[in-house]
PDB file of N, CA and C in Angstrom:
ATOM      1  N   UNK A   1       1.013 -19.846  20.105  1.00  0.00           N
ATOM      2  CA  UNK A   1       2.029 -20.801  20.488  1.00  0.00           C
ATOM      3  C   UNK A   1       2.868 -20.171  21.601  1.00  0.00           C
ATOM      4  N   UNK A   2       2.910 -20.702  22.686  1.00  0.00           N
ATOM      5  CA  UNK A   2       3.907 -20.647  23.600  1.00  0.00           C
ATOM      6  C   UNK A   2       5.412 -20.782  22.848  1.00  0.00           C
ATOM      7  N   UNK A   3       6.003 -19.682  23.312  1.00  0.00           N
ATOM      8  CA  UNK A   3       7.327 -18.658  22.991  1.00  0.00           C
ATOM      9  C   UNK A   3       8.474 -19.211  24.375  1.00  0.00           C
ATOM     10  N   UNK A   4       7.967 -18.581  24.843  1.00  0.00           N
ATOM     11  CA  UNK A   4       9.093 -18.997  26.478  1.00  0.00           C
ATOM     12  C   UNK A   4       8.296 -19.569  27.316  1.00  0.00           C
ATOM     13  N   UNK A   5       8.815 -20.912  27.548  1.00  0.00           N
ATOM     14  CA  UNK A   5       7.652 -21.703  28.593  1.00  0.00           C
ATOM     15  C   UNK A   5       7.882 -21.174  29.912  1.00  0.00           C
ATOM     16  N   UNK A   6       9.508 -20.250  30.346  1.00  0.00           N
ATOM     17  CA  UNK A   6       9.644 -20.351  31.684  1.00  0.00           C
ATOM     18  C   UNK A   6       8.894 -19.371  32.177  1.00  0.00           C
ATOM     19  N   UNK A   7       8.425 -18.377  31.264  1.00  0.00           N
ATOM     20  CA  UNK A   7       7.768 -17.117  31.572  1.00  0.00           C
ATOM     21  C   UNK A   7       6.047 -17.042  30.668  1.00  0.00           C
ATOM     22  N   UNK A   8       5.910 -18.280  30.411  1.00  0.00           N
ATOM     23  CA  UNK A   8       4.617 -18.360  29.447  1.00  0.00           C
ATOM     24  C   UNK A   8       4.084 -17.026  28.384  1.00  0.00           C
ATOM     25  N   UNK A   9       5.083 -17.096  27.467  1.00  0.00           N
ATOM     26  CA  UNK A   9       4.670 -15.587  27.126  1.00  0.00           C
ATOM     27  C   UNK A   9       4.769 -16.159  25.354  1.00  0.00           C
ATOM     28  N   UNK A  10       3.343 -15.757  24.612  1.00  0.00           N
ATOM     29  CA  UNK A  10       3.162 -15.869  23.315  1.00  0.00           C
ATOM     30  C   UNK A  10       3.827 -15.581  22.165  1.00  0.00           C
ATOM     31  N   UNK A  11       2.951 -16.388  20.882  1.00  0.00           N
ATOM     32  CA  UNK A  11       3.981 -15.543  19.832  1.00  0.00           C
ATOM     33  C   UNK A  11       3.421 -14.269  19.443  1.00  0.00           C
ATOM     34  N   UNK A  12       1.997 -14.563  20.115  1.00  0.00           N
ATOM     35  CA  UNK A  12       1.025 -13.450  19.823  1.00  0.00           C
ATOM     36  C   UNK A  12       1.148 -11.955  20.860  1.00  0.00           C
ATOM     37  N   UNK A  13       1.791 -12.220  21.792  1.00  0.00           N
ATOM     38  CA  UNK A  13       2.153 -11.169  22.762  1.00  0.00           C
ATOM     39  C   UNK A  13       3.567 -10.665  22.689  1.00  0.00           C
ATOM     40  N   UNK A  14       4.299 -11.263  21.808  1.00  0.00           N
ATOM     41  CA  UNK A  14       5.661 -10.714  21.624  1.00  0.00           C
ATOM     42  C   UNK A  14       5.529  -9.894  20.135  1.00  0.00           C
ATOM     43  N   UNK A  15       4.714 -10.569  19.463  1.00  0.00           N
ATOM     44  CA  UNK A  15       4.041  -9.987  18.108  1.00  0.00           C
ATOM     45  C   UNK A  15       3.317  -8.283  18.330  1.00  0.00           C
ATOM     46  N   UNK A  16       2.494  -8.385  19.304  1.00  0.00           N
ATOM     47  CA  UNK A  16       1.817  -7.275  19.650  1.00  0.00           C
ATOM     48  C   UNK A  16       3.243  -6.639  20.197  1.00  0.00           C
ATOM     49  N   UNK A  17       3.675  -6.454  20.766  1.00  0.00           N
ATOM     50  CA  UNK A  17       4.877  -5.843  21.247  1.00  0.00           C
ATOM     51  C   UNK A  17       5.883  -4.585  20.254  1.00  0.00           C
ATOM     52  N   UNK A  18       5.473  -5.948  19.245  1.00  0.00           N
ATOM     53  CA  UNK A  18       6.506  -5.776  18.321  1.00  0.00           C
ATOM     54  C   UNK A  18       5.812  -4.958  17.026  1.00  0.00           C
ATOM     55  N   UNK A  19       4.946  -4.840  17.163  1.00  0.00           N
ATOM     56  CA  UNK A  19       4.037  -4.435  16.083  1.00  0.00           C
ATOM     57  C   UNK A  19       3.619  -2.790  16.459  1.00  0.00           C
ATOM     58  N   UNK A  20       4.048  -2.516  18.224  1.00  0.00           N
ATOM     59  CA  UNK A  20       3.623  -1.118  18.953  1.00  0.00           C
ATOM     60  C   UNK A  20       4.847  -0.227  18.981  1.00  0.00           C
ATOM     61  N   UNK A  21       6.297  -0.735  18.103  1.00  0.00           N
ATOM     62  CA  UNK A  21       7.356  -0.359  17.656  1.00  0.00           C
ATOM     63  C   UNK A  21       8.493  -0.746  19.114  1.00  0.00           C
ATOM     64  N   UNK A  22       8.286  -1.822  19.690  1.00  0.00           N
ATOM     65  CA  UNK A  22       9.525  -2.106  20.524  1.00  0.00           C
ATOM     66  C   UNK A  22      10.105  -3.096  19.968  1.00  0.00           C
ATOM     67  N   UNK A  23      11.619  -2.848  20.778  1.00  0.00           N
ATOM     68  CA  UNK A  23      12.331  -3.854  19.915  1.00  0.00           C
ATOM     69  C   UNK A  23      12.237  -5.043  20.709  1.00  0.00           C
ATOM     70  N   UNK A  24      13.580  -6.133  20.361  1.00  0.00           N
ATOM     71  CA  UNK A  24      14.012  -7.080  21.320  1.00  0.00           C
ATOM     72  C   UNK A  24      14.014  -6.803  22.718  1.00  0.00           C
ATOM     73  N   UNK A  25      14.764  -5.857  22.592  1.00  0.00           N
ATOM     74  CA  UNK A  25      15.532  -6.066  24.206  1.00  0.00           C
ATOM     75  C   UNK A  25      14.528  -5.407  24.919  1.00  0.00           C
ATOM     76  N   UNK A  26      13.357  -4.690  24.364  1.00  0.00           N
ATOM     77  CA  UNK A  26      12.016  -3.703  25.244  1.00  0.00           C
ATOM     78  C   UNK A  26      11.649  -4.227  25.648  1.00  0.00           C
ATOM     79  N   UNK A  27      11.384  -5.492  24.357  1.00  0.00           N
ATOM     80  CA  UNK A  27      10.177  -6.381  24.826  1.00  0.00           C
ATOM     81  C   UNK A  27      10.898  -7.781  25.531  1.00  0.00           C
ATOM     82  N   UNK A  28      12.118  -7.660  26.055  1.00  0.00           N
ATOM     83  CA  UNK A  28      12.892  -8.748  26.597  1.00  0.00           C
ATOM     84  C   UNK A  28      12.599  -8.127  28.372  1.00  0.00           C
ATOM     85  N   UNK A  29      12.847  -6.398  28.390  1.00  0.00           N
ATOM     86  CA  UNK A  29      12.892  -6.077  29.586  1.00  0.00           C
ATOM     87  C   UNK A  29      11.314  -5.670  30.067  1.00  0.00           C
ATOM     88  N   UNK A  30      10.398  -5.772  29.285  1.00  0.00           N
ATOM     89  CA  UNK A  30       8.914  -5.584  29.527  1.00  0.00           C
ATOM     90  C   UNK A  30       8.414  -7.000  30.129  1.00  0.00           C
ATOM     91  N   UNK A  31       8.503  -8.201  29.230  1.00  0.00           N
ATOM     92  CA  UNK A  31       7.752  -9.574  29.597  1.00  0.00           C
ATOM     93  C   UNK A  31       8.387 -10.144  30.121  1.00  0.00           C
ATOM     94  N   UNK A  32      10.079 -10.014  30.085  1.00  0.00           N
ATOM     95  CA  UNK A  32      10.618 -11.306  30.651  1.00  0.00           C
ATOM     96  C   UNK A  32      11.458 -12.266  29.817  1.00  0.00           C
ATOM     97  N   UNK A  33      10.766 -11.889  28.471  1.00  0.00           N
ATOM     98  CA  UNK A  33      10.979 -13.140  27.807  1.00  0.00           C
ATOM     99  C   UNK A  33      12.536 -13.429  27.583  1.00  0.00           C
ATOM    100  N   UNK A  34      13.205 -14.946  27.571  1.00  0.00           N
ATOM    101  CA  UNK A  34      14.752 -15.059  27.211  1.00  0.00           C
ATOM    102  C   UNK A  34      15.365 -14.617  28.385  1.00  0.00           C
ATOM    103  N   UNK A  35      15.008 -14.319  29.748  1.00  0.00           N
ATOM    104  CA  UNK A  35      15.655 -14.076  30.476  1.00  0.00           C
ATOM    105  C   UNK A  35      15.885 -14.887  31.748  1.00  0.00           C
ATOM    106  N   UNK A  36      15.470 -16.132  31.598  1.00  0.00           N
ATOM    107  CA  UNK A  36      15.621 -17.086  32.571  1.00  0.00           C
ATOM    108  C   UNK A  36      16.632 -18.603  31.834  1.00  0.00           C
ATOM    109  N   UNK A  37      16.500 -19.579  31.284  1.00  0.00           N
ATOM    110  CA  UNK A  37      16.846 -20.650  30.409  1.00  0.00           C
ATOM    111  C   UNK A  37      17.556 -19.889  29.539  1.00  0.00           C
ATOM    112  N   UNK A  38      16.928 -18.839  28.069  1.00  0.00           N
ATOM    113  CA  UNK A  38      17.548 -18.621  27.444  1.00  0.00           C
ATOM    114  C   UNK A  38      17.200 -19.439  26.278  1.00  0.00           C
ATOM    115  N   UNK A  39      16.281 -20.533  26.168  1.00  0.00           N
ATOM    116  CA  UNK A  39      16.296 -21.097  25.147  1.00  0.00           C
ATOM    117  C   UNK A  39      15.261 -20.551  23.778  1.00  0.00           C
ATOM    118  N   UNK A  40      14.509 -19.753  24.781  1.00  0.00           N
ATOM    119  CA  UNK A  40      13.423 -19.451  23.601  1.00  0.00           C
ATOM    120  C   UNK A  40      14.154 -17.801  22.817  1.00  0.00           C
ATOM    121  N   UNK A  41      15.406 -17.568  23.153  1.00  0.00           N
ATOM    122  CA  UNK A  41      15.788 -16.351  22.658  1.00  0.00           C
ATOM    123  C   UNK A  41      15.585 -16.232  20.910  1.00  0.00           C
ATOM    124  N   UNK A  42      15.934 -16.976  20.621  1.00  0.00           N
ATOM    125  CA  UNK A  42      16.074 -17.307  18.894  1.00  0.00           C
ATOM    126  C   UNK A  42      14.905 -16.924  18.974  1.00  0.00           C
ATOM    127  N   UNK A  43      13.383 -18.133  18.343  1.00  0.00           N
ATOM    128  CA  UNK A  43      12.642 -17.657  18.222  1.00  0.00           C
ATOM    129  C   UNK A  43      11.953 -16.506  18.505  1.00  0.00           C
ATOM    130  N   UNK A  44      12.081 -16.139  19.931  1.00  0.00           N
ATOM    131  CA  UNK A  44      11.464 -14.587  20.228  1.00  0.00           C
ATOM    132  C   UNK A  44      12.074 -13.667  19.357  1.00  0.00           C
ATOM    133  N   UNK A  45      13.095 -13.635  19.003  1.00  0.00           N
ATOM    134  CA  UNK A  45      13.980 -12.530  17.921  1.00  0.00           C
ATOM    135  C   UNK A  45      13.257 -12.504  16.568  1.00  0.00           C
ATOM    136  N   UNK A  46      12.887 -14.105  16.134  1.00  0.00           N
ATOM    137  CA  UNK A  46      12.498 -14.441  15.138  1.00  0.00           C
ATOM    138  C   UNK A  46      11.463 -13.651  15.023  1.00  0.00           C
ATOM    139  N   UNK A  47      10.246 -14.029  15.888  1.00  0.00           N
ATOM    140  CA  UNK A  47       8.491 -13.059  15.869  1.00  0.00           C
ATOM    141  C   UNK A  47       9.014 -11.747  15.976  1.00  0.00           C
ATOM    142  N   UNK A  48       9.857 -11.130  16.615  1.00  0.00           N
ATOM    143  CA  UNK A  48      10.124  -9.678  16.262  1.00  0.00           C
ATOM    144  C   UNK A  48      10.762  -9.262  15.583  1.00  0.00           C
ATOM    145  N   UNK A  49      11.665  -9.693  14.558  1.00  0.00           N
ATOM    146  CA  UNK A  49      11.928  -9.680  13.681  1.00  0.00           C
ATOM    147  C   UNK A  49      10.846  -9.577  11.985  1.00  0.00           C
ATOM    148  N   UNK A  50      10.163 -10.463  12.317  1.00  0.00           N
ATOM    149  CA  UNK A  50       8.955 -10.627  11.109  1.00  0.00           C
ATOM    150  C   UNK A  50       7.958  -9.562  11.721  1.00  0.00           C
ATOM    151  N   UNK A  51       7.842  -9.264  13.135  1.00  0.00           N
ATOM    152  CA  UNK A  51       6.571  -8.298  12.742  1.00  0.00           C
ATOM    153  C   UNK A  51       7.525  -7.163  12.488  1.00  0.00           C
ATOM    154  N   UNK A  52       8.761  -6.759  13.023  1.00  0.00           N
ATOM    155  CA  UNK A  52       8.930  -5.545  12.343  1.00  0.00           C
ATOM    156  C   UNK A  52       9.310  -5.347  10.925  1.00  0.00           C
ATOM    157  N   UNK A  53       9.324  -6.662  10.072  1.00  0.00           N
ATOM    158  CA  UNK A  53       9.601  -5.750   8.746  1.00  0.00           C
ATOM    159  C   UNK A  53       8.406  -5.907   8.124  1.00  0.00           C
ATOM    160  N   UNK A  54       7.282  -6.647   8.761  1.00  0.00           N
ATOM    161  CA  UNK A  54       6.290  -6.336   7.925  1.00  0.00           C
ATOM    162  C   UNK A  54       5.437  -5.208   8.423  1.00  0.00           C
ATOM    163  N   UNK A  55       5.324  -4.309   9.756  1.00  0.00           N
ATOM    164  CA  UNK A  55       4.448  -4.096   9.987  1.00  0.00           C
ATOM    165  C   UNK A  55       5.398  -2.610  10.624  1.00  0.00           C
ATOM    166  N   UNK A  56       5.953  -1.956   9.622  1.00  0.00           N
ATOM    167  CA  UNK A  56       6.470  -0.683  10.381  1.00  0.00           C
ATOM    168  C   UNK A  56       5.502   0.062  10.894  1.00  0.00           C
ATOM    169  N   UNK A  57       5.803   0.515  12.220  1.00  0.00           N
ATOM    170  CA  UNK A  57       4.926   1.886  13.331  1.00  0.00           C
ATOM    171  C   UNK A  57       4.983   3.243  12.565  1.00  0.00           C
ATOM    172  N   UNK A  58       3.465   3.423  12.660  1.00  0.00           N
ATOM    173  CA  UNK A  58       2.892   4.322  11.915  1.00  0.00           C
ATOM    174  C   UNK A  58       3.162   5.820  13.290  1.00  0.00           C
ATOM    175  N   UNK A  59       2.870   5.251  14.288  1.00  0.00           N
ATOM    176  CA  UNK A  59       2.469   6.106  15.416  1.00  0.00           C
ATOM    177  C   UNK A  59       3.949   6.865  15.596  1.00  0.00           C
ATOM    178  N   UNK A  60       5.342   6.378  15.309  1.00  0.00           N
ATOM    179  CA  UNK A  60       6.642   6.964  15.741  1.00  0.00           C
ATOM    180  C   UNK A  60       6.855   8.001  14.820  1.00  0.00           C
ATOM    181  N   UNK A  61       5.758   8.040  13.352  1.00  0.00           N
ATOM    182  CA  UNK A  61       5.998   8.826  12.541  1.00  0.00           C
ATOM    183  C   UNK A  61       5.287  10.226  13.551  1.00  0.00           C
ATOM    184  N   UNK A  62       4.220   9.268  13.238  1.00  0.00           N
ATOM    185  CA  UNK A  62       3.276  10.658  14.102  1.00  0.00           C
ATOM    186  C   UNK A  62       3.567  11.803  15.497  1.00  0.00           C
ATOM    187  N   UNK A  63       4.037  10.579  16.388  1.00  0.00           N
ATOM    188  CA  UNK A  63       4.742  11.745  17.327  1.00  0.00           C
ATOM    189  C   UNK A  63       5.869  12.723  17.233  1.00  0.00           C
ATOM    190  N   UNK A  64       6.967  12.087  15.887  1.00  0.00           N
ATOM    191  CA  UNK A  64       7.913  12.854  15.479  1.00  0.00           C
ATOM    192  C   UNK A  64       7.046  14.059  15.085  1.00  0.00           C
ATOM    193  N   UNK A  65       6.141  14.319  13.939  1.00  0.00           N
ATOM    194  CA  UNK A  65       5.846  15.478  13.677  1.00  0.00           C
ATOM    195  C   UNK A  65       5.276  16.098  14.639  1.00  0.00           C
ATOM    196  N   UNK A  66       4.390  15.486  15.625  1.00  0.00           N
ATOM    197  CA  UNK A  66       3.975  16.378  16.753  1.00  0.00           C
ATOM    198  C   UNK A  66       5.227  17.288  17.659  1.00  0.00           C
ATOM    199  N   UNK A  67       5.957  16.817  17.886  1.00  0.00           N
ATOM    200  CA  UNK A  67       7.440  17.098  18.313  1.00  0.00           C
ATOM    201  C   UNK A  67       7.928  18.108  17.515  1.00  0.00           C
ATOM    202  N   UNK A  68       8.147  18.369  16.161  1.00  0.00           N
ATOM    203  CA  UNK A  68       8.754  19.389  15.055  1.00  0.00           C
ATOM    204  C   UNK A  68       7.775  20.568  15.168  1.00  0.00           C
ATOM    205  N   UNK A  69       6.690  20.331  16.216  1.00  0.00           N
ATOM    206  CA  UNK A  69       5.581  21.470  15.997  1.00  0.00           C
ATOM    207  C   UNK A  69       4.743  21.929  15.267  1.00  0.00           C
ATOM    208  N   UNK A  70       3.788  20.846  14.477  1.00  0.00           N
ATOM    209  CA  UNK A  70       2.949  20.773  13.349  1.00  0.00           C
ATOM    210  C   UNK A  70       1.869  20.426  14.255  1.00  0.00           C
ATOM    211  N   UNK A  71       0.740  21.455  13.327  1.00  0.00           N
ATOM    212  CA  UNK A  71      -0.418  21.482  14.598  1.00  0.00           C
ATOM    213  C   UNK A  71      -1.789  20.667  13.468  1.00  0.00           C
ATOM    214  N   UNK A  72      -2.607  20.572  14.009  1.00  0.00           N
ATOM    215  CA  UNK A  72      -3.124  19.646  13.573  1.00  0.00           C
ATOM    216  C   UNK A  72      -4.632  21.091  12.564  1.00  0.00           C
ATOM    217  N   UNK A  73      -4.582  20.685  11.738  1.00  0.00           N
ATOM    218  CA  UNK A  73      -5.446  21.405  10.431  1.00  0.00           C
ATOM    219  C   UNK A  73      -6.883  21.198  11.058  1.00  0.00           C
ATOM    220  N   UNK A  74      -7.874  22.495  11.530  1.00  0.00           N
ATOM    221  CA  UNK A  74      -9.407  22.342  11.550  1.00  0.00           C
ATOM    222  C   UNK A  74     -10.326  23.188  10.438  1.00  0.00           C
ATOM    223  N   UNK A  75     -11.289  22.812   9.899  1.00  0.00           N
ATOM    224  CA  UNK A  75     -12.110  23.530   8.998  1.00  0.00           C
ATOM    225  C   UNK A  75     -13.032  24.162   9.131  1.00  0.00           C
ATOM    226  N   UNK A  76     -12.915  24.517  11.205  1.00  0.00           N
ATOM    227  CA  UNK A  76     -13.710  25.613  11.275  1.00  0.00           C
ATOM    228  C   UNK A  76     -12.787  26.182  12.612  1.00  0.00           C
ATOM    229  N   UNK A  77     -12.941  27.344  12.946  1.00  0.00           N
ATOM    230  CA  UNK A  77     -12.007  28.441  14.226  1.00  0.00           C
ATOM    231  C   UNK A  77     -12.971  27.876  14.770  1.00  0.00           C
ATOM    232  N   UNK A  78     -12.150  28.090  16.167  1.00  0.00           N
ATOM    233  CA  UNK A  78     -12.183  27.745  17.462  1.00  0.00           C
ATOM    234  C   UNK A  78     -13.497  28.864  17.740  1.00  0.00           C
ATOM    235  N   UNK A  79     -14.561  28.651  18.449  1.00  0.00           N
ATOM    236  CA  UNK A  79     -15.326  29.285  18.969  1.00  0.00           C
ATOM    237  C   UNK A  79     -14.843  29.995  20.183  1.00  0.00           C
ATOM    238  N   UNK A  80     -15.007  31.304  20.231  1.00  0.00           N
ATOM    239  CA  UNK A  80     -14.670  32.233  21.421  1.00  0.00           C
ATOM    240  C   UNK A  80     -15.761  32.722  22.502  1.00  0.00           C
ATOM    241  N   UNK A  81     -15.917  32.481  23.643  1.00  0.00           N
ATOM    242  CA  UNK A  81     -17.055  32.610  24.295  1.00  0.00           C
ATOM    243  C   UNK A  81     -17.121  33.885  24.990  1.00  0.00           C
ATOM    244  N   UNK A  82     -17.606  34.849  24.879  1.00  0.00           N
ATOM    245  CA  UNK A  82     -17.452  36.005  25.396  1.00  0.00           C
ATOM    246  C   UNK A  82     -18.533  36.442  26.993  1.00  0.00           C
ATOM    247  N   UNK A  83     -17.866  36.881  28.260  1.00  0.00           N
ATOM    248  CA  UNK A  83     -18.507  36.696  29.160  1.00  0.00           C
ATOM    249  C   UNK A  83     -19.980  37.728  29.010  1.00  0.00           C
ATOM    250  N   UNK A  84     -21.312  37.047  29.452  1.00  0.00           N
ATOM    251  CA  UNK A  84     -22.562  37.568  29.878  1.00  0.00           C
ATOM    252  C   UNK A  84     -22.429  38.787  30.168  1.00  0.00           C
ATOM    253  N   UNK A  85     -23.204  39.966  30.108  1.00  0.00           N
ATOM    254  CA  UNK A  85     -23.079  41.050  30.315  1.00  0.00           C
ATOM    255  C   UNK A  85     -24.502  41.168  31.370  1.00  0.00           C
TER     256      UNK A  85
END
């Protein structure tokens, strides 16, 4: 369903938006959306609103720990290549 007619932008593309952990106003200053008329603001809040409480970002967890310096677990060492003689 068309979301903002002035900027043709979905419920399904404000959904995806919203589902990649941006908020309103990201995804207001990314697509456009609500920033011409103004009328489709409600609803656009609405779709980002519902995808974020159903669908919290897994990935903001993930880069936090990459950030704290947690390295990622292998079940075999790194192979060392030693030069030709």
């Amino acid at each position: 369903m068309i979301v903002c007619v002035c900027h043709r932008i979905s419920d399904r593309e404000i959904a995806r938006h919203a589902r990649a952990g941006m908020g309103f106003d990201e995804i207001q200053f990314e697509l456009g959306v609500a920033t011409q008329c103004g009328q489709c603001e409600g609803c656009a809040r609405d779709v980002v609103a519902q995808c974020s409480a159903s669908c919290p970002s897994a990935n903001i967890k993930l880069a936090t720990n990459l950030q704290e310096g947690s390295t990622w677990q292998t079940s075999q060492p790194y192979l060392q290549l030693s030069p030709s003689a």
